[in-house]
PDB file of N, CA and C in Angstrom:
ATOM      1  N   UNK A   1      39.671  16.347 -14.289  1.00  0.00           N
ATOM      2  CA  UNK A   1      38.793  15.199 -14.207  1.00  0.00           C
ATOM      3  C   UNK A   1      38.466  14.926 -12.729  1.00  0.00           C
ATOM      4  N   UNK A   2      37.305  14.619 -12.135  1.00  0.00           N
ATOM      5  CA  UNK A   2      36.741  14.508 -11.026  1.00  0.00           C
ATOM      6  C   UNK A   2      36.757  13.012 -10.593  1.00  0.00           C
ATOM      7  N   UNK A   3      37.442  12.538 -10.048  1.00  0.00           N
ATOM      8  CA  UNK A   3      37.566  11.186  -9.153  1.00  0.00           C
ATOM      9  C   UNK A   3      35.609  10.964  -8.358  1.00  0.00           C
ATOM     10  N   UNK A   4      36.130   9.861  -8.435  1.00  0.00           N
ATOM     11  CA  UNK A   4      34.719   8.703  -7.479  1.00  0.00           C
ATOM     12  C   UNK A   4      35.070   8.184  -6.713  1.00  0.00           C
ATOM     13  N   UNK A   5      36.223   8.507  -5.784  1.00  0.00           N
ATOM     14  CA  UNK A   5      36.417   7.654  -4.553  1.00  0.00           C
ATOM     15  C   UNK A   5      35.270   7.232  -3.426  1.00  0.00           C
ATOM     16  N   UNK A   6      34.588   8.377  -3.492  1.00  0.00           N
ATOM     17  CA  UNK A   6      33.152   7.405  -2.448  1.00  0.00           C
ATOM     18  C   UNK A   6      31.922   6.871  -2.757  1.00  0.00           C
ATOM     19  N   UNK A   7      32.451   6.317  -4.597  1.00  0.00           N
ATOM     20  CA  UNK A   7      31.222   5.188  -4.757  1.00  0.00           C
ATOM     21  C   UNK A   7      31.365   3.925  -3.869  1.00  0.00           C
ATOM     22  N   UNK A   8      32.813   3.950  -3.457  1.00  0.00           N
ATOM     23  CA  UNK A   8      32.600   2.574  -2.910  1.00  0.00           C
ATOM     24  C   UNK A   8      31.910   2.489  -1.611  1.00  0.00           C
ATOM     25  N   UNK A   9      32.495   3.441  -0.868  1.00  0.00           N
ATOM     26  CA  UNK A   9      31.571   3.756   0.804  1.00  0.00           C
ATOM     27  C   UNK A   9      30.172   3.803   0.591  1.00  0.00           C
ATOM     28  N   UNK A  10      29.360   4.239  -0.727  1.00  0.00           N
ATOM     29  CA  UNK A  10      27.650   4.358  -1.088  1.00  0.00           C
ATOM     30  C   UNK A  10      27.942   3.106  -1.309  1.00  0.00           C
ATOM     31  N   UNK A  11      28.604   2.440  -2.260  1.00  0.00           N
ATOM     32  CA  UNK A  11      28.054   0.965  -2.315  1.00  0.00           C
ATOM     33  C   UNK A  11      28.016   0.145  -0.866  1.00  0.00           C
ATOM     34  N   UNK A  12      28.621  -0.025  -0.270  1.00  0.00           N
ATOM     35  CA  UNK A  12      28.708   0.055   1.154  1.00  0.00           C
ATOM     36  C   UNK A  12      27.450   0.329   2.375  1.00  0.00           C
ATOM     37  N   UNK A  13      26.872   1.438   2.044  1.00  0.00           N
ATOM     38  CA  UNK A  13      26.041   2.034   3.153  1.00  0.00           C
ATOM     39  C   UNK A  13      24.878   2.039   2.330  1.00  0.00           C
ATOM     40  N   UNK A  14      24.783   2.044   0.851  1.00  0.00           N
ATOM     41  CA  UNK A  14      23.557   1.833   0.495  1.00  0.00           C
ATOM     42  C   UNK A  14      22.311   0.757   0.932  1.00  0.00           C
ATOM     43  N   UNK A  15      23.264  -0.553   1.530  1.00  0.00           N
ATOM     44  CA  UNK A  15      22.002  -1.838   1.465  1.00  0.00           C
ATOM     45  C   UNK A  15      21.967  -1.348   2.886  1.00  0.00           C
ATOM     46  N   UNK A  16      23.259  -0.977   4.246  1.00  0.00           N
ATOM     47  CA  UNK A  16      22.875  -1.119   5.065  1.00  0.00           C
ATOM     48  C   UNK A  16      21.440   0.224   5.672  1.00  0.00           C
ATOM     49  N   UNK A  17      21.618   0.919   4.532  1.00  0.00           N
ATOM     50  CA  UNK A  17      20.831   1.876   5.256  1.00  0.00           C
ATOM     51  C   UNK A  17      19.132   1.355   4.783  1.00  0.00           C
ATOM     52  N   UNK A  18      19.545   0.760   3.338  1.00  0.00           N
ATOM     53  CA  UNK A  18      17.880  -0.116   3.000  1.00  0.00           C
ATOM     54  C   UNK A  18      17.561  -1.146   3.994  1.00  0.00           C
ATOM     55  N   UNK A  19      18.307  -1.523   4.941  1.00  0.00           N
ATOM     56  CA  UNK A  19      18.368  -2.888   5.521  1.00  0.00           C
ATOM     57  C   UNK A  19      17.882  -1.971   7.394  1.00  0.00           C
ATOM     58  N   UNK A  20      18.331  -1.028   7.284  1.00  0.00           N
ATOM     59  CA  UNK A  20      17.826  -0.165   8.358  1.00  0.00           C
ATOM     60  C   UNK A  20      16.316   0.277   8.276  1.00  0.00           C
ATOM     61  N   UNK A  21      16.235   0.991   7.098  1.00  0.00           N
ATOM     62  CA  UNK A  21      14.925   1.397   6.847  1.00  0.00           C
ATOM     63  C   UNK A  21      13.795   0.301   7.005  1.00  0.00           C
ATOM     64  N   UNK A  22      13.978  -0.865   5.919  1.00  0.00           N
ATOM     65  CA  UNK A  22      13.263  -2.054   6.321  1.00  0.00           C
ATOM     66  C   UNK A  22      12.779  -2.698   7.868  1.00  0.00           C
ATOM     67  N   UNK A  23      13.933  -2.701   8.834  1.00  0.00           N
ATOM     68  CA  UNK A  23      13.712  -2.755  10.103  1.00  0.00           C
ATOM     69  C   UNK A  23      12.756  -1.939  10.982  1.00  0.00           C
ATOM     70  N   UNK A  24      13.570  -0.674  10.202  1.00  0.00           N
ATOM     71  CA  UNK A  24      12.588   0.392  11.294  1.00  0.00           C
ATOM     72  C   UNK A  24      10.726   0.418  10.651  1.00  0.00           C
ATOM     73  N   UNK A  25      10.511   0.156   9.341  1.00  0.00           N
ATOM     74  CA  UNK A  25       9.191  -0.270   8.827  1.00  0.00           C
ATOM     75  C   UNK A  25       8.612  -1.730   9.755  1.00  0.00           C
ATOM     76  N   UNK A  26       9.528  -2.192   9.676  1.00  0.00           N
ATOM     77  CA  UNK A  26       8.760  -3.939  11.040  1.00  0.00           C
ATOM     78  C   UNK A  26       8.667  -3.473  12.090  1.00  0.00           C
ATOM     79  N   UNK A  27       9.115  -2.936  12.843  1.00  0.00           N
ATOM     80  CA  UNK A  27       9.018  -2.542  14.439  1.00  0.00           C
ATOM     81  C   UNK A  27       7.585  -1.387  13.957  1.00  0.00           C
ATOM     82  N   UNK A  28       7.969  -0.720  13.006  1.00  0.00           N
ATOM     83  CA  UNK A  28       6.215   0.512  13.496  1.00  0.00           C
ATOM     84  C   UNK A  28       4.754  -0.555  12.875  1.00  0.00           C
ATOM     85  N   UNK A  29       5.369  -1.383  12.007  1.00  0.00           N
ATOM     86  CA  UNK A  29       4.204  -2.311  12.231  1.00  0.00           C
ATOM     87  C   UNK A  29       4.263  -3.144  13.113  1.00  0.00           C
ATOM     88  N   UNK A  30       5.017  -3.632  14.090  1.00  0.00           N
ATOM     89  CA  UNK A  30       4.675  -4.560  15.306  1.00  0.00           C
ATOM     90  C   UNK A  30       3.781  -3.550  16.301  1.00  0.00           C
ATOM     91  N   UNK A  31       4.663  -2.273  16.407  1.00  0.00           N
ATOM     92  CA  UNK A  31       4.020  -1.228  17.369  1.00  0.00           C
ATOM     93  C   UNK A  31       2.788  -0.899  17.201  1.00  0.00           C
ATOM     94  N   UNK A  32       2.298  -1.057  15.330  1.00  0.00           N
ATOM     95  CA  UNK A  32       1.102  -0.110  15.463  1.00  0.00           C
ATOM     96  C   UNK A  32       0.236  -1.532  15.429  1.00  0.00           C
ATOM     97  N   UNK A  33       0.345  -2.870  15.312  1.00  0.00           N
ATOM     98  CA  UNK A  33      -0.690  -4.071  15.714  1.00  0.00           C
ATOM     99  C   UNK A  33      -0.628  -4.127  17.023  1.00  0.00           C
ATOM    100  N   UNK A  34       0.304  -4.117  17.894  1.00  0.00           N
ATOM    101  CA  UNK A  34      -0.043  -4.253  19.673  1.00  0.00           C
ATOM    102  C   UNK A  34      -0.924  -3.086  20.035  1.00  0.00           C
ATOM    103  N   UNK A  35      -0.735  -1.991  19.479  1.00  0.00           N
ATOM    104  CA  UNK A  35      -1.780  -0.777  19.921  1.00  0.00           C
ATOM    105  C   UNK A  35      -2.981  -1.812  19.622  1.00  0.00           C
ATOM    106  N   UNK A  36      -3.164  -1.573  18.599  1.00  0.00           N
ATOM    107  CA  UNK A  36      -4.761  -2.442  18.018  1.00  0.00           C
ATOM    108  C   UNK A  36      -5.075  -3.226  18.964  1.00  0.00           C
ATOM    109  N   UNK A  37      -4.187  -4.358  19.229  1.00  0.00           N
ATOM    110  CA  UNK A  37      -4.733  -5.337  20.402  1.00  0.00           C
ATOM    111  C   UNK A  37      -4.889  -4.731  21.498  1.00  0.00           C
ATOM    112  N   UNK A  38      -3.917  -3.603  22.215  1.00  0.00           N
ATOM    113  CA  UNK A  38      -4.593  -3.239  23.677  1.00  0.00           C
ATOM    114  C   UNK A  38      -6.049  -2.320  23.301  1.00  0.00           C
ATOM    115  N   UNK A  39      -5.937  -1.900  22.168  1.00  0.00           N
ATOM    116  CA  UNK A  39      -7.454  -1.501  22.327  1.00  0.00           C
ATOM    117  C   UNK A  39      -8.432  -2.229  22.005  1.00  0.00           C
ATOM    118  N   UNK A  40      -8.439  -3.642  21.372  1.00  0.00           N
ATOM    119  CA  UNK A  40      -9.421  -3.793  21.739  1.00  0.00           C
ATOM    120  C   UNK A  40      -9.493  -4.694  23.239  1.00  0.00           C
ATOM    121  N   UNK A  41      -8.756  -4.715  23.540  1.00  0.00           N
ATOM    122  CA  UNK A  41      -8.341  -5.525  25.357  1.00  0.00           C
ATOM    123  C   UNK A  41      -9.437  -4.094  26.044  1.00  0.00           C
ATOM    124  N   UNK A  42      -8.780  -3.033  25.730  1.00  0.00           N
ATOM    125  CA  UNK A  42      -9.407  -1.843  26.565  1.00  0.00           C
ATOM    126  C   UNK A  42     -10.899  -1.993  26.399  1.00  0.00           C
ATOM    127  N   UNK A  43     -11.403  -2.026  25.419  1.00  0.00           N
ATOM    128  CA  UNK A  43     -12.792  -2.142  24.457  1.00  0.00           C
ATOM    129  C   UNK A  43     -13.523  -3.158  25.141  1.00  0.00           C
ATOM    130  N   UNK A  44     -12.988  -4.153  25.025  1.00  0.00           N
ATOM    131  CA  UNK A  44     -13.900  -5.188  26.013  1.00  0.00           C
ATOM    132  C   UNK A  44     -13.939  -5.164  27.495  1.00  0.00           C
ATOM    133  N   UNK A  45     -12.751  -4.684  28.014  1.00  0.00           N
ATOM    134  CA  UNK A  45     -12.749  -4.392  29.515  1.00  0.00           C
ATOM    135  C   UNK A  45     -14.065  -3.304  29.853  1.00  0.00           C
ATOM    136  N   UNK A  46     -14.037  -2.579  28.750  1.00  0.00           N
ATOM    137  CA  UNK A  46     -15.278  -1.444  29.189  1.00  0.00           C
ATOM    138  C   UNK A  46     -16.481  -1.458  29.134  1.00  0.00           C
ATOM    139  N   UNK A  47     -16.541  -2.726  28.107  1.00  0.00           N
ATOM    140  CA  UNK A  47     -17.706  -3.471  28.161  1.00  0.00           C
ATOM    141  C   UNK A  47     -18.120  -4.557  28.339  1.00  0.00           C
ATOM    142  N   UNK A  48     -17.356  -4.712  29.434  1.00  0.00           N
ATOM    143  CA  UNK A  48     -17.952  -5.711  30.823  1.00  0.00           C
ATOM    144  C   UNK A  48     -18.323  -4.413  31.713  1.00  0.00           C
ATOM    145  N   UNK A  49     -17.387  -4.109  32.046  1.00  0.00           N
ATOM    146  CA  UNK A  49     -17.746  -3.114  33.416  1.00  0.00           C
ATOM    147  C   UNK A  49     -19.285  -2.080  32.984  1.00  0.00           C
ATOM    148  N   UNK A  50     -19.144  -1.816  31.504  1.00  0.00           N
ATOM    149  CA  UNK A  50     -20.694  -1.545  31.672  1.00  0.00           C
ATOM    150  C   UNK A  50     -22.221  -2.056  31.457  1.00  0.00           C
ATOM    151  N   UNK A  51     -21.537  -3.619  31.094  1.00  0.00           N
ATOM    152  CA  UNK A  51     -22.629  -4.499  31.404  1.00  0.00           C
ATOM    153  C   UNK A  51     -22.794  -4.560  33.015  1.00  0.00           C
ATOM    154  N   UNK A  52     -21.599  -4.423  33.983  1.00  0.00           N
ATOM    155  CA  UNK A  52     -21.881  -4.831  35.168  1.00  0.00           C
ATOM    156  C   UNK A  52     -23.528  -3.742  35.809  1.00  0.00           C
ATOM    157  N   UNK A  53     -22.435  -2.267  35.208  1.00  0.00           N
ATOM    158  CA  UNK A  53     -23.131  -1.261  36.147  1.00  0.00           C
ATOM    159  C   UNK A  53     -24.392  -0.702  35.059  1.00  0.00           C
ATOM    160  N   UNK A  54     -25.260  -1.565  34.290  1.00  0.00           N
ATOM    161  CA  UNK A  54     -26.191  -1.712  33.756  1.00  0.00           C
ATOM    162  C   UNK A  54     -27.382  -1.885  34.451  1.00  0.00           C
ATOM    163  N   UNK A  55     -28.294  -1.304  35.139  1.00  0.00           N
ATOM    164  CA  UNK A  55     -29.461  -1.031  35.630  1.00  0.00           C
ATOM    165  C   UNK A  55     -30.155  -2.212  34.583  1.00  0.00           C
ATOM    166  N   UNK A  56     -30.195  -3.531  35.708  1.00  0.00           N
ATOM    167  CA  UNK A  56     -31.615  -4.462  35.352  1.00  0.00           C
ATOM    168  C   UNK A  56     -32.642  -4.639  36.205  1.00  0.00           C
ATOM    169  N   UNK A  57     -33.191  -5.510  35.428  1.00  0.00           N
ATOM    170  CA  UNK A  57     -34.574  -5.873  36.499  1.00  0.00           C
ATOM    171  C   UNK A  57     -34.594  -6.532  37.532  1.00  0.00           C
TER     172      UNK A  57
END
């Protein structure tokens, strides 16, 4: 007969590793919304500077 001594260590490491995963899912969505914002920070910076150097009348 085959023993289960390391259900208890899975019961154990099961939430913390769901509780890891979950984390590491919030940080790549914080990371991938600040990208978004520096681009569009970049986006408008580039369009000023080429309103500046815009040939008017």
């Amino acid at each position: 007969m085959m023993g289960y001594g390391n259900v208890g260590m899975m019961g154990f490491l099961w939430p913390l590793m769901m509780l890891g995963m979950a984390a590491i899912y919030v940080i790549l969505l914080l990371a991938l919304w600040r990208i978004m914002r520096a681009h569009e920070n970049l986006a408008e910076a580039v369009k000023d500077l080429a309103d500046r150097f815009k040939p008017g009348p």
